[in-house]
C-alpha atoms as a PDB file:
ATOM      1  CA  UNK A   1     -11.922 -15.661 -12.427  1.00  0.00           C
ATOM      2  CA  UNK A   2     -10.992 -19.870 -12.049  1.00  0.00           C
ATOM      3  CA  UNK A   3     -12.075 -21.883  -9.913  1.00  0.00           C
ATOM      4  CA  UNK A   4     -10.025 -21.437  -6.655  1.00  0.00           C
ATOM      5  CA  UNK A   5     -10.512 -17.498  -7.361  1.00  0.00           C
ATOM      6  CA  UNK A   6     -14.331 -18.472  -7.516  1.00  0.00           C
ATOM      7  CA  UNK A   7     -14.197 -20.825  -4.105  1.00  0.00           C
ATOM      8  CA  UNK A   8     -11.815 -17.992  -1.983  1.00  0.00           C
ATOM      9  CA  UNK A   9     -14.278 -15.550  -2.958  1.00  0.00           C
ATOM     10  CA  UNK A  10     -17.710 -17.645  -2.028  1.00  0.00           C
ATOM     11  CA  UNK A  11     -16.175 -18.507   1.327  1.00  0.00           C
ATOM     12  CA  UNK A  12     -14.753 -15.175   2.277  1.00  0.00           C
ATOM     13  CA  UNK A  13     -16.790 -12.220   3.638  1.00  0.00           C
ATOM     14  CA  UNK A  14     -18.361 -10.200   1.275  1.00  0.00           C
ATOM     15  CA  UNK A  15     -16.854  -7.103  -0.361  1.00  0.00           C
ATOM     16  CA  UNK A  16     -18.285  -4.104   0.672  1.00  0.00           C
ATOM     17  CA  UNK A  17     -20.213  -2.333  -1.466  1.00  0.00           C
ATOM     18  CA  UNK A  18     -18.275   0.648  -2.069  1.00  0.00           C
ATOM     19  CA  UNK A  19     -15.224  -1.285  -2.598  1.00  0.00           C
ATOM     20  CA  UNK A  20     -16.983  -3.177  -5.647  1.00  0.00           C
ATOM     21  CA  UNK A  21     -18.624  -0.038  -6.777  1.00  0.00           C
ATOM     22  CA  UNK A  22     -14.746   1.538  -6.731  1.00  0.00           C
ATOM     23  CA  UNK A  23     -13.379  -1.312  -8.633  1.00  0.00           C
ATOM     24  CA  UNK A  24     -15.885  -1.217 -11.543  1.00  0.00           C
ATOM     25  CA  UNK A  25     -15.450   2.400 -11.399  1.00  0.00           C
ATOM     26  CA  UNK A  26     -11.693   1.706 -11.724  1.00  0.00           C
ATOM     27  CA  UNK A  27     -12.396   0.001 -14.349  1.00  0.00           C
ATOM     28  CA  UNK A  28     -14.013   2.391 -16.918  1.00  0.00           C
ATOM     29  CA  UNK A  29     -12.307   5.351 -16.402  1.00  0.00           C
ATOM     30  CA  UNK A  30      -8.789   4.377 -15.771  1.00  0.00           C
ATOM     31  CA  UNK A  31      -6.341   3.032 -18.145  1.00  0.00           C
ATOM     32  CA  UNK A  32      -4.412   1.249 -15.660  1.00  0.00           C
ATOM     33  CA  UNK A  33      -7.118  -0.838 -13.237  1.00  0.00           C
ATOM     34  CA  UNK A  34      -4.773  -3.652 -13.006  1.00  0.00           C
ATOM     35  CA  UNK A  35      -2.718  -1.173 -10.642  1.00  0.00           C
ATOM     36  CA  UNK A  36      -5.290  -1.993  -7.778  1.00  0.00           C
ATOM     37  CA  UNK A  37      -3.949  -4.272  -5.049  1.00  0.00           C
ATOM     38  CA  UNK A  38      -7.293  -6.595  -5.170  1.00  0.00           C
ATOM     39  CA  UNK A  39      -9.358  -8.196  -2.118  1.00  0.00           C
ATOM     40  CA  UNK A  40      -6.671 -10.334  -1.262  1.00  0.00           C
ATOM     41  CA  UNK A  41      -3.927  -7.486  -0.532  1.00  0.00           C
ATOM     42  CA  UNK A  42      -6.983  -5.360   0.402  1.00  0.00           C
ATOM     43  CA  UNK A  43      -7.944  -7.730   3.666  1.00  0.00           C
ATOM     44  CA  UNK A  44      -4.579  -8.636   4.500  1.00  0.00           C
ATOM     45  CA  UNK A  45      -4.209  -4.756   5.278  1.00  0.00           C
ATOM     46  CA  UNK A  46      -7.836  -4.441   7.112  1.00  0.00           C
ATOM     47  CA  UNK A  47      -6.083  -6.886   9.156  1.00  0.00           C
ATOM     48  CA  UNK A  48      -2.949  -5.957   9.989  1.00  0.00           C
ATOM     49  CA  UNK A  49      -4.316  -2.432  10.632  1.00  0.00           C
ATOM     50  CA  UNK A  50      -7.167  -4.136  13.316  1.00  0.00           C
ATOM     51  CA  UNK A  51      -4.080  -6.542  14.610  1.00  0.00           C
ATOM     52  CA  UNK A  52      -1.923  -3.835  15.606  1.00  0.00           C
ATOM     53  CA  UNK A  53      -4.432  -0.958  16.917  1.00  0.00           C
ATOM     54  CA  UNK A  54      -2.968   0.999  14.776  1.00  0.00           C
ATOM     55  CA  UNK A  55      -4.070   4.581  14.790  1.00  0.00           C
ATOM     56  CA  UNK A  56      -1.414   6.393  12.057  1.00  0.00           C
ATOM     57  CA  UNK A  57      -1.582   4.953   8.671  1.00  0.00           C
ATOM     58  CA  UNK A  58       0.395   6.361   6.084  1.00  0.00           C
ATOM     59  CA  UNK A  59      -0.040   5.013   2.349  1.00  0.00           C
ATOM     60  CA  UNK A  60       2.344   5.752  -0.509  1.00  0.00           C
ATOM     61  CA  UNK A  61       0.314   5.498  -3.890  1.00  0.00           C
ATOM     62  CA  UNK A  62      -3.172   6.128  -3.282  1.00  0.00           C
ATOM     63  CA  UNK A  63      -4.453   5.332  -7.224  1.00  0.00           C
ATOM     64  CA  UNK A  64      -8.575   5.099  -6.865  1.00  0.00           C
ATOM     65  CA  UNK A  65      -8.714   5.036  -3.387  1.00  0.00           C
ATOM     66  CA  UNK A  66      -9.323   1.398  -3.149  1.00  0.00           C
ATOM     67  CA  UNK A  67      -6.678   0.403  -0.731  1.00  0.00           C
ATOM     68  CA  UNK A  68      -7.102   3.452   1.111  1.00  0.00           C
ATOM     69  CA  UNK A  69     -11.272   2.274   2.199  1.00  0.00           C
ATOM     70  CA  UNK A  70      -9.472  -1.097   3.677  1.00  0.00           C
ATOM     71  CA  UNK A  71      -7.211   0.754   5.525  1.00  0.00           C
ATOM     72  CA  UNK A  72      -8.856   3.215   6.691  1.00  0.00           C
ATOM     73  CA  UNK A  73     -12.076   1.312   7.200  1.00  0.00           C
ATOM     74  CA  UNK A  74      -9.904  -1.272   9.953  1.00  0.00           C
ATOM     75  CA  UNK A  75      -8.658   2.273  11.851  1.00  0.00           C
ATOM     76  CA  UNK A  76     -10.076   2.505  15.407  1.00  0.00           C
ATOM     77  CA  UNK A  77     -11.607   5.636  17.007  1.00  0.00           C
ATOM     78  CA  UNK A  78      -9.759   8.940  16.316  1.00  0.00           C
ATOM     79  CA  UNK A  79      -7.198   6.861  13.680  1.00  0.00           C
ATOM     80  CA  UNK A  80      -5.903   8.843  10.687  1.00  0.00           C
ATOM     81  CA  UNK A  81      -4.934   7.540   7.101  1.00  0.00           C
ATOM     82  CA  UNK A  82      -2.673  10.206   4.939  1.00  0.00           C
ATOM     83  CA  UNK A  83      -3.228   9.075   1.595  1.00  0.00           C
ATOM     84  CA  UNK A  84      -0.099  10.365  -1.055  1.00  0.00           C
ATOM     85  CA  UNK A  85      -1.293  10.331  -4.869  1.00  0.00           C
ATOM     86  CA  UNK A  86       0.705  12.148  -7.968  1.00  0.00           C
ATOM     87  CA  UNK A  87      -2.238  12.411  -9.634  1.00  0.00           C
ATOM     88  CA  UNK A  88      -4.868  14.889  -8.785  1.00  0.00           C
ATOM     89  CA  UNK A  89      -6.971  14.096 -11.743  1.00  0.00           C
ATOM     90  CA  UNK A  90      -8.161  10.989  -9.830  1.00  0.00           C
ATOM     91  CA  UNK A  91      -9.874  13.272  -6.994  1.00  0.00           C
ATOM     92  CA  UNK A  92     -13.062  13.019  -7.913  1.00  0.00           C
ATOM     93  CA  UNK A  93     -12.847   9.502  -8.071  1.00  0.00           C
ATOM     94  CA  UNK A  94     -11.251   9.284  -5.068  1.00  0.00           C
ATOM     95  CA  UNK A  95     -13.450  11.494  -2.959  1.00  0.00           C
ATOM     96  CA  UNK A  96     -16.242   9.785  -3.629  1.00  0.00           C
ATOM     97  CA  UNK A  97     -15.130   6.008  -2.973  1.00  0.00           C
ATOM     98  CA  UNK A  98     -14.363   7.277   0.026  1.00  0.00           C
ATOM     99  CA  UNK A  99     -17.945   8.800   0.731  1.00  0.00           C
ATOM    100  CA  UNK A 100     -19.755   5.777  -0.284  1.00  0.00           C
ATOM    101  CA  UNK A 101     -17.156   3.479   1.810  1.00  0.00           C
ATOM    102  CA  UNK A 102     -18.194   6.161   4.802  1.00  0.00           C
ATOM    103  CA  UNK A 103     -14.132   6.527   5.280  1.00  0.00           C
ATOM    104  CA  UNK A 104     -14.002  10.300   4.417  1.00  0.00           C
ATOM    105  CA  UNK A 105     -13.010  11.799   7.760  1.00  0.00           C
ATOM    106  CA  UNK A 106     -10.187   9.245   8.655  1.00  0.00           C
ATOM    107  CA  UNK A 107      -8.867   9.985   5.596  1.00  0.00           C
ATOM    108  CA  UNK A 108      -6.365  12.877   4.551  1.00  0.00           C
ATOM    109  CA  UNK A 109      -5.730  13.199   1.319  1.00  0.00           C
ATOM    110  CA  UNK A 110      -2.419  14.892  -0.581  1.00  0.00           C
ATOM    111  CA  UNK A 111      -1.459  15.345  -3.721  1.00  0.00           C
ATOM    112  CA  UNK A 112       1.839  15.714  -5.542  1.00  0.00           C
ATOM    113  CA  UNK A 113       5.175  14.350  -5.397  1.00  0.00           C
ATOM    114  CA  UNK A 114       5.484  11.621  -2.373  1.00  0.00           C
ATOM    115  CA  UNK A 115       9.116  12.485  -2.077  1.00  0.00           C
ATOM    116  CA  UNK A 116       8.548  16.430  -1.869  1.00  0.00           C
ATOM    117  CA  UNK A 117       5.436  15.746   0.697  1.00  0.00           C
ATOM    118  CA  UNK A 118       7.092  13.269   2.940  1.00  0.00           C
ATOM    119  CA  UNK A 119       9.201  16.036   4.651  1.00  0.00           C
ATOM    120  CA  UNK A 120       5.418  17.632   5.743  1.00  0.00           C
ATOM    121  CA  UNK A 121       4.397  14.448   7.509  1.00  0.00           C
ATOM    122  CA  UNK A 122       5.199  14.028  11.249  1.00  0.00           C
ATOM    123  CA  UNK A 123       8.590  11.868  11.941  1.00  0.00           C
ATOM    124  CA  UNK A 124       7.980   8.542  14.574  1.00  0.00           C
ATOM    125  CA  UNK A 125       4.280   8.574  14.053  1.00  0.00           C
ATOM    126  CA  UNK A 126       2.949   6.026  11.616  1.00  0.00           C
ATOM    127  CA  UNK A 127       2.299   2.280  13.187  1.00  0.00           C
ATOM    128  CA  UNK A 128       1.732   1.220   9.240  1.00  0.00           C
ATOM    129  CA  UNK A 129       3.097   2.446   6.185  1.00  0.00           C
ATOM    130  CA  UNK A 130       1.720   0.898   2.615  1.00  0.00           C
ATOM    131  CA  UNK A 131       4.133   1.459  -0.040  1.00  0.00           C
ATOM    132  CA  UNK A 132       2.529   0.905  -3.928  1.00  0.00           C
ATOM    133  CA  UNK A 133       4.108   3.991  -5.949  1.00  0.00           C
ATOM    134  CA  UNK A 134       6.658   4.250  -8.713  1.00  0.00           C
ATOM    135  CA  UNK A 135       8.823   1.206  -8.322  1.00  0.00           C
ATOM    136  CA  UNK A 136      11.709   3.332  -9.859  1.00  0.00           C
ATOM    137  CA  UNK A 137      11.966   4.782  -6.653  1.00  0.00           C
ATOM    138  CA  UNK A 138      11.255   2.230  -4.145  1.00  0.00           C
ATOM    139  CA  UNK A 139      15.139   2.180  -2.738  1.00  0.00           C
ATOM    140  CA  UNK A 140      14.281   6.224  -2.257  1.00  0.00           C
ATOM    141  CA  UNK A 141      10.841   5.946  -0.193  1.00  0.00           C
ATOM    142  CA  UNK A 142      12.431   3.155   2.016  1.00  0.00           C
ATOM    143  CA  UNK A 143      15.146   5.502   3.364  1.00  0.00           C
ATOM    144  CA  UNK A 144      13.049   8.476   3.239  1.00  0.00           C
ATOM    145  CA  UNK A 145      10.016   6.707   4.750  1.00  0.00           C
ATOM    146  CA  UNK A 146      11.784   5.122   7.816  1.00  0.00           C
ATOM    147  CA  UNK A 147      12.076   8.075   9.891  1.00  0.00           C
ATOM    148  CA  UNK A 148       8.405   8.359   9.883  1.00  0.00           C
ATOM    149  CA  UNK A 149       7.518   4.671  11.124  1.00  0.00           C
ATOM    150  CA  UNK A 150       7.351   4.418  15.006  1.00  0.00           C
ATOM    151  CA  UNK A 151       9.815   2.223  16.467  1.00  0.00           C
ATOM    152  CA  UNK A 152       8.234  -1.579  16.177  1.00  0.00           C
ATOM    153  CA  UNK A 153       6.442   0.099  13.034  1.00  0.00           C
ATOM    154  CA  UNK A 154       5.603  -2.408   9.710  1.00  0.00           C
ATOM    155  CA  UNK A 155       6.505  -1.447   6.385  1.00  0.00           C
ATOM    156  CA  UNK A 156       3.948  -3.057   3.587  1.00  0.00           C
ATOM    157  CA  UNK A 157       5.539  -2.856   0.226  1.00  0.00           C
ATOM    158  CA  UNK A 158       3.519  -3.728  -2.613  1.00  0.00           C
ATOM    159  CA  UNK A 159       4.949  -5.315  -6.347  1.00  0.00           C
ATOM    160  CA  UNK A 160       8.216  -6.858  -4.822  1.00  0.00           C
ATOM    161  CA  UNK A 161       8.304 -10.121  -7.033  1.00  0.00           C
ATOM    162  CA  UNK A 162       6.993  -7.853 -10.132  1.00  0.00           C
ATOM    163  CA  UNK A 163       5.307 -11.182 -12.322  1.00  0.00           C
ATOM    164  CA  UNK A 164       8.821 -12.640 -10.966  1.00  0.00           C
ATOM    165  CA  UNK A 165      11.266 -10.324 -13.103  1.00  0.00           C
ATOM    166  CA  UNK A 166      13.074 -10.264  -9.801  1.00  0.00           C
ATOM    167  CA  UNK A 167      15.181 -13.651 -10.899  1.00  0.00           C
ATOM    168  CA  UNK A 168      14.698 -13.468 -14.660  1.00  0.00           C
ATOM    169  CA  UNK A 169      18.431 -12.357 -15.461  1.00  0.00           C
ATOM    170  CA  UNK A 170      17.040 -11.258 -19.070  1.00  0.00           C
ATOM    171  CA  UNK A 171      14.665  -8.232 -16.955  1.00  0.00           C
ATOM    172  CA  UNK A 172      17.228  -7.024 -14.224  1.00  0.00           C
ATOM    173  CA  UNK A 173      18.549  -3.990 -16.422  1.00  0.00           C
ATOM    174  CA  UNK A 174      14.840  -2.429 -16.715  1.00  0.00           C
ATOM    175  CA  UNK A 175      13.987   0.389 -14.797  1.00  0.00           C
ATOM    176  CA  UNK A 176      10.975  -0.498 -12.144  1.00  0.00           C
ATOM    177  CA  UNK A 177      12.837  -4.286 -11.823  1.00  0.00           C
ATOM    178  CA  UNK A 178      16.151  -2.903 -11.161  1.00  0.00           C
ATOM    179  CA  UNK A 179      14.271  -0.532  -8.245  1.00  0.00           C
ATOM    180  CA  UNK A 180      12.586  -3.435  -6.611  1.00  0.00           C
ATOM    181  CA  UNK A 181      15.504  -5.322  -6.968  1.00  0.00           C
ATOM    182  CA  UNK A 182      18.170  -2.809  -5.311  1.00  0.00           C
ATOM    183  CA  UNK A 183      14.314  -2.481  -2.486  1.00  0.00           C
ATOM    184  CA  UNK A 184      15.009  -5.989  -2.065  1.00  0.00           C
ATOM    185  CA  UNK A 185      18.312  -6.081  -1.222  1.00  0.00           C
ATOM    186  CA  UNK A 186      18.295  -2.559   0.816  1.00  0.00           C
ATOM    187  CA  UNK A 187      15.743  -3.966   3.348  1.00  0.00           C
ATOM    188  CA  UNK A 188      17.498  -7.239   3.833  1.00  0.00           C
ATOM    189  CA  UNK A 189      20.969  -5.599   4.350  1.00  0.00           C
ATOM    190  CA  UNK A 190      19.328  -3.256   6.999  1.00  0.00           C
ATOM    191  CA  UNK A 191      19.890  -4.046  10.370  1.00  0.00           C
ATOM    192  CA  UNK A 192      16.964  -1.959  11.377  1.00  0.00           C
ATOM    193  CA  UNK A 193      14.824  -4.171   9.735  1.00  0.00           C
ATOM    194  CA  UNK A 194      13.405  -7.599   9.929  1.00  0.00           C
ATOM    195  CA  UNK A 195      10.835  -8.806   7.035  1.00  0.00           C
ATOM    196  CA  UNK A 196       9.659 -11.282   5.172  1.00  0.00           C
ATOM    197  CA  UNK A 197       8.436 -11.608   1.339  1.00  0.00           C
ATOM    198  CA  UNK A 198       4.419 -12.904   1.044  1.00  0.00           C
ATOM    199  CA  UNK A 199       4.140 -14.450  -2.370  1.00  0.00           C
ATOM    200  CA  UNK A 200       0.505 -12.529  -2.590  1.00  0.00           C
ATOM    201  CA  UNK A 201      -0.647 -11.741  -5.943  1.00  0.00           C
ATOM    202  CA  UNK A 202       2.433  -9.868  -7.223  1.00  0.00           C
ATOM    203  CA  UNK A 203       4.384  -9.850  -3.756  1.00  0.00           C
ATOM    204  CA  UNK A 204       5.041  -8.417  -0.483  1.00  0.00           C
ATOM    205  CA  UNK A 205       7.540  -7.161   1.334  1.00  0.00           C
ATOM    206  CA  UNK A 206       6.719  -7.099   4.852  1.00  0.00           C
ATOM    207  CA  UNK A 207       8.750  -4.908   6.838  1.00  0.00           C
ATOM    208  CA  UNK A 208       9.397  -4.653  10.616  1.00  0.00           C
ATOM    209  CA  UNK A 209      11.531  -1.419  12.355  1.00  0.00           C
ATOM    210  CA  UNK A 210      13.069  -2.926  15.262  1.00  0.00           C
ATOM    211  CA  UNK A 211      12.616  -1.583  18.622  1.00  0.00           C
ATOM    212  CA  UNK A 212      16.348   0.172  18.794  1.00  0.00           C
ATOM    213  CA  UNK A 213      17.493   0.778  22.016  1.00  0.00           C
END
């Protein structure tokens, strides 16, 4: 951690306990614990979710469960999270963040393929969706995730500048920078959508549906 890390932290609120206890868990028994979104990300969503009432949540990419306890921690009375993770080894891990954080009946929790379980999820009925899954397939969840934000619904996507391989010409043929890239350009050729890219930690694409009439 440097210095301005070091100052944003002392004069923020404090993390929650279960959200430090999840990150050090992350840590040791996880090979990827640079995949979490961090505090930053973390309270930018807490807000956005208290800004907007919002009462549907819908987050692609669950990991640990760390984003999820921000999320779902900001919902109001009777709000729901569905939480989509791949990997159903990470339960455990998962359940019990979310029983320390006390977040554990806001949340549901599915696992498997986001793309097959999207089609199970109610259409119109999420006021927030956070994307953070296989960047591969980023241009995939946008059109398959649309239908499912309400009208005037935000779109959060995580990763969008990817350590800025999004304008290194030598990157653009990989596989997860070639996704966000053709993301990227889907969103901003939509005329459903209005957004704006947050240079946050590794970037994001904040998306607005437009009230169609």
């Amino acid at each position: 951690m440097n210095n301005l890390e070091k100052y944003i932290e002392d004069f923020s609120a404090p993390l929650p306990e279960a959200v430090r206890w999840l990150e050090r868990q992350t840590h040791l028994r996880t090979n990827y614990p640079h995949m979490l979104c961090g505090p930053e990300v973390g309270r930018l969503l807490a807000a956005m979710v208290r800004m907007m009432g919002a009462q549907r949540v819908l987050e692609i990419g669950t990991f640990t469960g760390y984003s999820s306890i921000f999320l779902a921690s900001s919902l109001g009375e009777g709000g729901v999270l569905d939480a989509l993770e791949i990997n159903d080894e990470l339960e455990d891990l998962i359940r019990e963040g979310y029983a320390r954080a006390g977040v554990a009946d806001r949340i549901r929790l599915h696992f498997g393929d986001a793309l097959q379980l999207l089609p199970t999820l109610p259409e119109a009925a999420y006021d927030l969706v956070y994307l953070d899954a296989d960047k591969r397939r980023y241009p995939e969840f946008l059109q398959r995730v649309i239908p499912h934000l309400k009208e005037g619904g935000w779109l959060v996507a995580d990763n969008v500048l990817w350590a800025g391989k999004v304008c290194d010409g030598s990157s653009r043929e990989t596989g997860q920078t070639r996704g966000i890239l053709d993301f990227n350009a889907a969103v901003a050729a939509d005329p459903r959508l209005e957004n704006f890219i947050l240079p946050l930690r590794d970037g994001l694409n904040i998306i607005r549906l437009r009230q169609l009439k």
